[in-house]
Protein backbone atom coordinates (compact mmCIF):
# COMPACT_ATOMS: atom_id res chain seq x y z
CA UNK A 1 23.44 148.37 124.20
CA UNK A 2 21.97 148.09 120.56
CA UNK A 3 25.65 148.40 119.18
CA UNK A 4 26.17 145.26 120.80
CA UNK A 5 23.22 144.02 119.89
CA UNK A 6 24.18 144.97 116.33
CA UNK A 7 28.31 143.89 116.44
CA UNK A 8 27.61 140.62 118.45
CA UNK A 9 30.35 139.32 116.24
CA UNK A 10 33.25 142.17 116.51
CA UNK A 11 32.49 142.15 120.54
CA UNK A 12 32.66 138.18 120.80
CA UNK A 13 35.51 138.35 118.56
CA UNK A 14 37.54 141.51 120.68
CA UNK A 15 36.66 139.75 123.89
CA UNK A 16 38.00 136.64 122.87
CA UNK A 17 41.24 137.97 121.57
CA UNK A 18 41.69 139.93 124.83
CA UNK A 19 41.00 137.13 127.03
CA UNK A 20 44.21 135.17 125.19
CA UNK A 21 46.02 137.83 124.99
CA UNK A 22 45.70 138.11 128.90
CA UNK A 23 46.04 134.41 129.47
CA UNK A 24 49.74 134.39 127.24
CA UNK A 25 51.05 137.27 129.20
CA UNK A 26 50.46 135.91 132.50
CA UNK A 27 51.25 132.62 132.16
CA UNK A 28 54.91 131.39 132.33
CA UNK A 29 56.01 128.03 131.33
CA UNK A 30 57.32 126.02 134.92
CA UNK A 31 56.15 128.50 137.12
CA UNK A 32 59.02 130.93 136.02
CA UNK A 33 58.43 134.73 136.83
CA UNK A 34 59.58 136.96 133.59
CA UNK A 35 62.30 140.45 134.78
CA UNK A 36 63.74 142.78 133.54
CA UNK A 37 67.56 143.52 133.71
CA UNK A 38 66.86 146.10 136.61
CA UNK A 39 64.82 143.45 138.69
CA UNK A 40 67.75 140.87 137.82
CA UNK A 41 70.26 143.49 139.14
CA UNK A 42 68.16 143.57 142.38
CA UNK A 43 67.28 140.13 142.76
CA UNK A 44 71.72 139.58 142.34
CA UNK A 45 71.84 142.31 145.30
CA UNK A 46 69.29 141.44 147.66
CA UNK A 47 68.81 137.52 147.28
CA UNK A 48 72.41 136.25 145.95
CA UNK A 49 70.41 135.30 142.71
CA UNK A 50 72.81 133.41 140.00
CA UNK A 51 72.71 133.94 136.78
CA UNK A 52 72.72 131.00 134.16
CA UNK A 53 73.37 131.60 130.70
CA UNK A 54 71.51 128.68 129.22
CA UNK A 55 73.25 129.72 125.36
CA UNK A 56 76.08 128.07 123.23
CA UNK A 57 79.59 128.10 124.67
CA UNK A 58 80.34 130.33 121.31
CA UNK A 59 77.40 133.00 122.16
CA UNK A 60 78.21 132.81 125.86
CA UNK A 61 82.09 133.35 125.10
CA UNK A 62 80.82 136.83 122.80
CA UNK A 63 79.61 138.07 125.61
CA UNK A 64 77.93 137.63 129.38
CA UNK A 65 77.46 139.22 132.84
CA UNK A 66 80.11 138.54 135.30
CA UNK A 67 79.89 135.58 137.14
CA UNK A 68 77.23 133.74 135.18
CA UNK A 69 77.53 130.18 134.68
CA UNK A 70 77.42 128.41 131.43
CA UNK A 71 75.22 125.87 130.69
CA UNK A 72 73.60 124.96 127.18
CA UNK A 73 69.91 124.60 127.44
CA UNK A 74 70.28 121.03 125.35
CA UNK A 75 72.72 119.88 127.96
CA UNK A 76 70.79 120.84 131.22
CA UNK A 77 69.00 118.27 132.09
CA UNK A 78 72.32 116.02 132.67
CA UNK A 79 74.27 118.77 134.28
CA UNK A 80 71.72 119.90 136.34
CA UNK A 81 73.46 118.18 139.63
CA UNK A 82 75.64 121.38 138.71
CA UNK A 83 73.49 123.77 140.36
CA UNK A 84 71.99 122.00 143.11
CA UNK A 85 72.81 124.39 145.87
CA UNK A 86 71.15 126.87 143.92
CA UNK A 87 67.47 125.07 144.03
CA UNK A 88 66.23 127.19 147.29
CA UNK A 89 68.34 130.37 145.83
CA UNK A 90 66.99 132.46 142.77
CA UNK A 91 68.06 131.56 139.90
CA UNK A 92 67.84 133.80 136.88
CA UNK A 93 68.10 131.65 133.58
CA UNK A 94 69.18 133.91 129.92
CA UNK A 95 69.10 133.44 126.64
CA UNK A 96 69.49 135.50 123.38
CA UNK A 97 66.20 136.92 123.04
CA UNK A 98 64.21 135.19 126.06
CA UNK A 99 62.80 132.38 124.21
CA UNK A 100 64.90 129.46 125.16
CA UNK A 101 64.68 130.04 128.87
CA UNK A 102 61.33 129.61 128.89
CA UNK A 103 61.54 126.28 127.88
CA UNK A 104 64.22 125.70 130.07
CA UNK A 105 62.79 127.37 133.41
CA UNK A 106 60.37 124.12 132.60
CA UNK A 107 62.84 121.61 132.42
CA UNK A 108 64.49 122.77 135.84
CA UNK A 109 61.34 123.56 137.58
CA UNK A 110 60.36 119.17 136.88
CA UNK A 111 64.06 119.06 138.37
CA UNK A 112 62.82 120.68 141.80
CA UNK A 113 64.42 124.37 141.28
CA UNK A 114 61.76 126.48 142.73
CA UNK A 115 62.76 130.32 142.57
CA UNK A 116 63.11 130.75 138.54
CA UNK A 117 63.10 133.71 136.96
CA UNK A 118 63.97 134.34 133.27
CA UNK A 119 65.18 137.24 131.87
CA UNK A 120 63.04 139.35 129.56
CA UNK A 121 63.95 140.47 126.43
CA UNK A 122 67.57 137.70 127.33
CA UNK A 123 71.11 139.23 126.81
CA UNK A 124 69.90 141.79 124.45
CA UNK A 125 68.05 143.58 126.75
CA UNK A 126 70.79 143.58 129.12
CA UNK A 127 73.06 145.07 126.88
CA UNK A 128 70.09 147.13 126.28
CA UNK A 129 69.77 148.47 129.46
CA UNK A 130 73.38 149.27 129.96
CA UNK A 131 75.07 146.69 131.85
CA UNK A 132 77.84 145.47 131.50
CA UNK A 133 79.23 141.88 129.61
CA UNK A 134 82.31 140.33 130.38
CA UNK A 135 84.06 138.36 127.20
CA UNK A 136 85.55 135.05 127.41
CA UNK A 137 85.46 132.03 129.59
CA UNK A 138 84.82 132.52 133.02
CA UNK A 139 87.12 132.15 135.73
């Protein structure tokens, strides 16, 4: 008790951080849940999830899992009537590095998509953990 009587500042300070740090990590713009690349390979197997690669046409034609759709995250809010029998399905948006789909989990969730899910780490950690990309457009 007296070092906290005697660090008032370094606790109040460490508490504070913590509590932020917390607070970041749980909360997900849209109501979008953050997985990995083995819950998105479950989620594909047991739910019919779809995948939606929410890059450029030139990153998504480098390199993307089978049967993922295309659709630029700058162009998704007018192409959205794309996926609307996917808005009671799960739908597992990826990026690059899972920074973009974030933003856009937010856009579709104000569009009425309610199962979103974005994919941690984005198409590096796929790669990452092994799985496998299909190059060129999709057919």
């Amino acid at each position: 008790m007296e070092f906290i009587q005697q660090n008032l500042l370094l606790v109040a300070v460490a508490v504070v951080s913590g509590t932020l740090l917390l607070g970041l990590s749980l909360r997900r713009p849209g109501g979008a849940r953050s997985v990995t690349a083995a819950q998105a390979t479950m989620l594909i197997n047991r739910e019919n999830a779809q995948l939606l690669d929410i890059r450029e046409p030139n990153e998504y034609l480098a390199g993307h899992p089978a049967d993922c759709r295309n659709i630029p995250s700058g162009s998704l809010e007018e192409r959205a009537g794309e996926l609307g029998q996917f808005k009671d399905t799960p739908l597992i948006l990826i990026c690059q590095s899972g920074a973009r789909s974030s933003a856009a989990c937010a856009k579709l969730a104000k569009l009425g998509f309610a199962k979103l899910h974005t994919l941690d780490g984005g198409i590096a950690a796929w790669v990452e953990a092994g799985l496998p990309l299909k190059k060129g457009a999709r057919k």
